[in-house]
C-alpha atoms as a PDB file:
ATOM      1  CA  UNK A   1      13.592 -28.212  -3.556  1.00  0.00           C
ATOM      2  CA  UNK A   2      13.711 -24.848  -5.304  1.00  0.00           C
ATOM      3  CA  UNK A   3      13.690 -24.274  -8.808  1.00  0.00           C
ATOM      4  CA  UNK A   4      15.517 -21.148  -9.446  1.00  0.00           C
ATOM      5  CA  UNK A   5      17.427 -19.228  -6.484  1.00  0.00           C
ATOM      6  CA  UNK A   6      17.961 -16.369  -8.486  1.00  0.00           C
ATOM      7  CA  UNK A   7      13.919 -15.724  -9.346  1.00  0.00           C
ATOM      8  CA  UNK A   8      13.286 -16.048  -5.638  1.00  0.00           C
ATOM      9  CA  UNK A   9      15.864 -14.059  -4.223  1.00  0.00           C
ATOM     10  CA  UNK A  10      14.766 -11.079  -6.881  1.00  0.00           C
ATOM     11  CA  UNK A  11      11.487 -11.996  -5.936  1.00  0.00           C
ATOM     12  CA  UNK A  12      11.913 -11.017  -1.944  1.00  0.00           C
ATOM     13  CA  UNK A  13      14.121  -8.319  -2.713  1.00  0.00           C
ATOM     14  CA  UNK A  14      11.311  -6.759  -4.994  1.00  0.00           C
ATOM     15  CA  UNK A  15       8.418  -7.766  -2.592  1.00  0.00           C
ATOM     16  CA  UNK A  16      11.158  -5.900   0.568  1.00  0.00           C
ATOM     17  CA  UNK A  17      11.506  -2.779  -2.050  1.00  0.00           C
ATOM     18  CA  UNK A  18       7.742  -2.503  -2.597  1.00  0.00           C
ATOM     19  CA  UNK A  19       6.857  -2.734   1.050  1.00  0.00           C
ATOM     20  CA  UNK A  20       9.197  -0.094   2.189  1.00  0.00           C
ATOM     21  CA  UNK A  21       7.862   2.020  -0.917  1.00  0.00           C
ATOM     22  CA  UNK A  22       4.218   1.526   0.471  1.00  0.00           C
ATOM     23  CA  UNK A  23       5.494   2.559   4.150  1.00  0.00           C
ATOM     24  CA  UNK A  24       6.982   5.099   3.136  1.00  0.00           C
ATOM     25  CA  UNK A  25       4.293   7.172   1.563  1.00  0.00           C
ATOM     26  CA  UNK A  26       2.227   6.174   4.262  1.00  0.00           C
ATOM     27  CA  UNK A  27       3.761   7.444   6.374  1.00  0.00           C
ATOM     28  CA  UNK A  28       3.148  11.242   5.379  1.00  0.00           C
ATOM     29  CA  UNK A  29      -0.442  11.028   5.765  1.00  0.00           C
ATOM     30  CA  UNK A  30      -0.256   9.081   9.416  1.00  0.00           C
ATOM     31  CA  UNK A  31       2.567  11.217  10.951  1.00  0.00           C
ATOM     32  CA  UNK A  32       0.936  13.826  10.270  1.00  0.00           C
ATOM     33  CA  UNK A  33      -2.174  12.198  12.261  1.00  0.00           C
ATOM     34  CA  UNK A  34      -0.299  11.113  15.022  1.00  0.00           C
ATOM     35  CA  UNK A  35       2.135  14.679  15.262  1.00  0.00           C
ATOM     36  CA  UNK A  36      -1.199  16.287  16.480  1.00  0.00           C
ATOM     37  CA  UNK A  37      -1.378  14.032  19.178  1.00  0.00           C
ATOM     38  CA  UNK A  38       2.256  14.085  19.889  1.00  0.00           C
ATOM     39  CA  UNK A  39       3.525  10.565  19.335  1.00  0.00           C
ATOM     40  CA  UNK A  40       4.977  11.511  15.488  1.00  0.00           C
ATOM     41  CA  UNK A  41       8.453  10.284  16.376  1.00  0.00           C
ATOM     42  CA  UNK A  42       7.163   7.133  17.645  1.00  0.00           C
ATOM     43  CA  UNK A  43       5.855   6.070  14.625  1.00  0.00           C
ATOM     44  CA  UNK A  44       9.258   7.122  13.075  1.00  0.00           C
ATOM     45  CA  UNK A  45      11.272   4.642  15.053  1.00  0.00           C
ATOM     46  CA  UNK A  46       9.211   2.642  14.742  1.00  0.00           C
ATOM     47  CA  UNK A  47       8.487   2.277  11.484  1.00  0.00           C
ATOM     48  CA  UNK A  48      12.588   2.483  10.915  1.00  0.00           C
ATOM     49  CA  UNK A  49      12.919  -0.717  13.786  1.00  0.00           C
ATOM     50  CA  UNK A  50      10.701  -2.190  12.045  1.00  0.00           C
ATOM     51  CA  UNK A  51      12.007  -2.049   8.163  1.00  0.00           C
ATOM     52  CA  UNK A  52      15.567  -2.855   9.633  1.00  0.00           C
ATOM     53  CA  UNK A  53      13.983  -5.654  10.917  1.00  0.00           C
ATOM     54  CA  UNK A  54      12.677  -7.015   7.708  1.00  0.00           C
ATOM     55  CA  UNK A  55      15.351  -5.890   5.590  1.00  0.00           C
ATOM     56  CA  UNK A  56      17.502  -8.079   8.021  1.00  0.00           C
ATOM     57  CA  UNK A  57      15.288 -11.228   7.211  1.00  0.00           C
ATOM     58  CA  UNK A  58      16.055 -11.093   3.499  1.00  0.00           C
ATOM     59  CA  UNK A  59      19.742 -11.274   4.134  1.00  0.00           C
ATOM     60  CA  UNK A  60      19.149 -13.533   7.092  1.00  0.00           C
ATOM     61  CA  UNK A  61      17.613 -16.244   4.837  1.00  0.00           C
ATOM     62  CA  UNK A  62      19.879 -15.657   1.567  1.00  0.00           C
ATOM     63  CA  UNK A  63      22.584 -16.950   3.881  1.00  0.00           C
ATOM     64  CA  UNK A  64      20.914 -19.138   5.168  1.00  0.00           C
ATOM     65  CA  UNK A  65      19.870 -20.541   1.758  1.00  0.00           C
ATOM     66  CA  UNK A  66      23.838 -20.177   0.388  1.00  0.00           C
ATOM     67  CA  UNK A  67      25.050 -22.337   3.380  1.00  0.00           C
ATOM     68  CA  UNK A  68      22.609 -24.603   3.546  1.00  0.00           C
ATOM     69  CA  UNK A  69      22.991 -25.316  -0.213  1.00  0.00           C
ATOM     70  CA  UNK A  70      26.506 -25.826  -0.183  1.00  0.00           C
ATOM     71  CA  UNK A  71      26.464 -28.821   2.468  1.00  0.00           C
ATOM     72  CA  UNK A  72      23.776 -30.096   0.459  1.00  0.00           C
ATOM     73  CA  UNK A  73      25.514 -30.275  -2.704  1.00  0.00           C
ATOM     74  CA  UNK A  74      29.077 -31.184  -1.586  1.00  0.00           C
ATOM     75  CA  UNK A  75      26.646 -34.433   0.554  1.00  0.00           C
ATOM     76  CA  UNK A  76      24.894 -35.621  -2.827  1.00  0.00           C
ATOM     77  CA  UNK A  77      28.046 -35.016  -5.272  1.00  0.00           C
ATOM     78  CA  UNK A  78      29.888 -37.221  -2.228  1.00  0.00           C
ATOM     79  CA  UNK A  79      27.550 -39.859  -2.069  1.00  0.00           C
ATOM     80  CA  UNK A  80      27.153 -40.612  -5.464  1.00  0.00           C
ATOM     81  CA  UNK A  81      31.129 -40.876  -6.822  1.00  0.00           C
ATOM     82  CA  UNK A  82      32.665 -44.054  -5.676  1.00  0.00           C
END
């Protein structure tokens, strides 16, 4: 069972924002590698495919987390009134 939704949800969000940061800057230093060998807008789609990928998780598993929370608190508050 989680303890606080909030801390973890701010917790992904800031581990998604510091990943992308880190990408990001990286990614001056390697396309400018791989432009001399001509695959420099590879690594741009890619590197975009890939961040909308993860960006999609986050969301992905917040509603996952909101509808899988509900169920479980409308089951336990019905169980327990009689």
């Amino acid at each position: 069972m989680r303890d606080n939704p909030l801390k973890e949800f701010l917790s992904a969000l800031t581990r998604r924002l510091g990943v992308t940061a880190g990408l990001t800057l990286m990614s001056i230093p390697v396309n400018a590698a791989f432009d001399e060998i001509g695959i420099g807008e590879l690594y741009d789609i890619a590197l975009i495919v890939f961040l909308c990928i993860y960006w999609f998780g986050l969301f992905e598993s917040l509603y996952n987390s909101n509808s899988s929370g509900r169920t479980s608190d409308v089951t336990a508050k019905g169980s327990g009134a009689v």
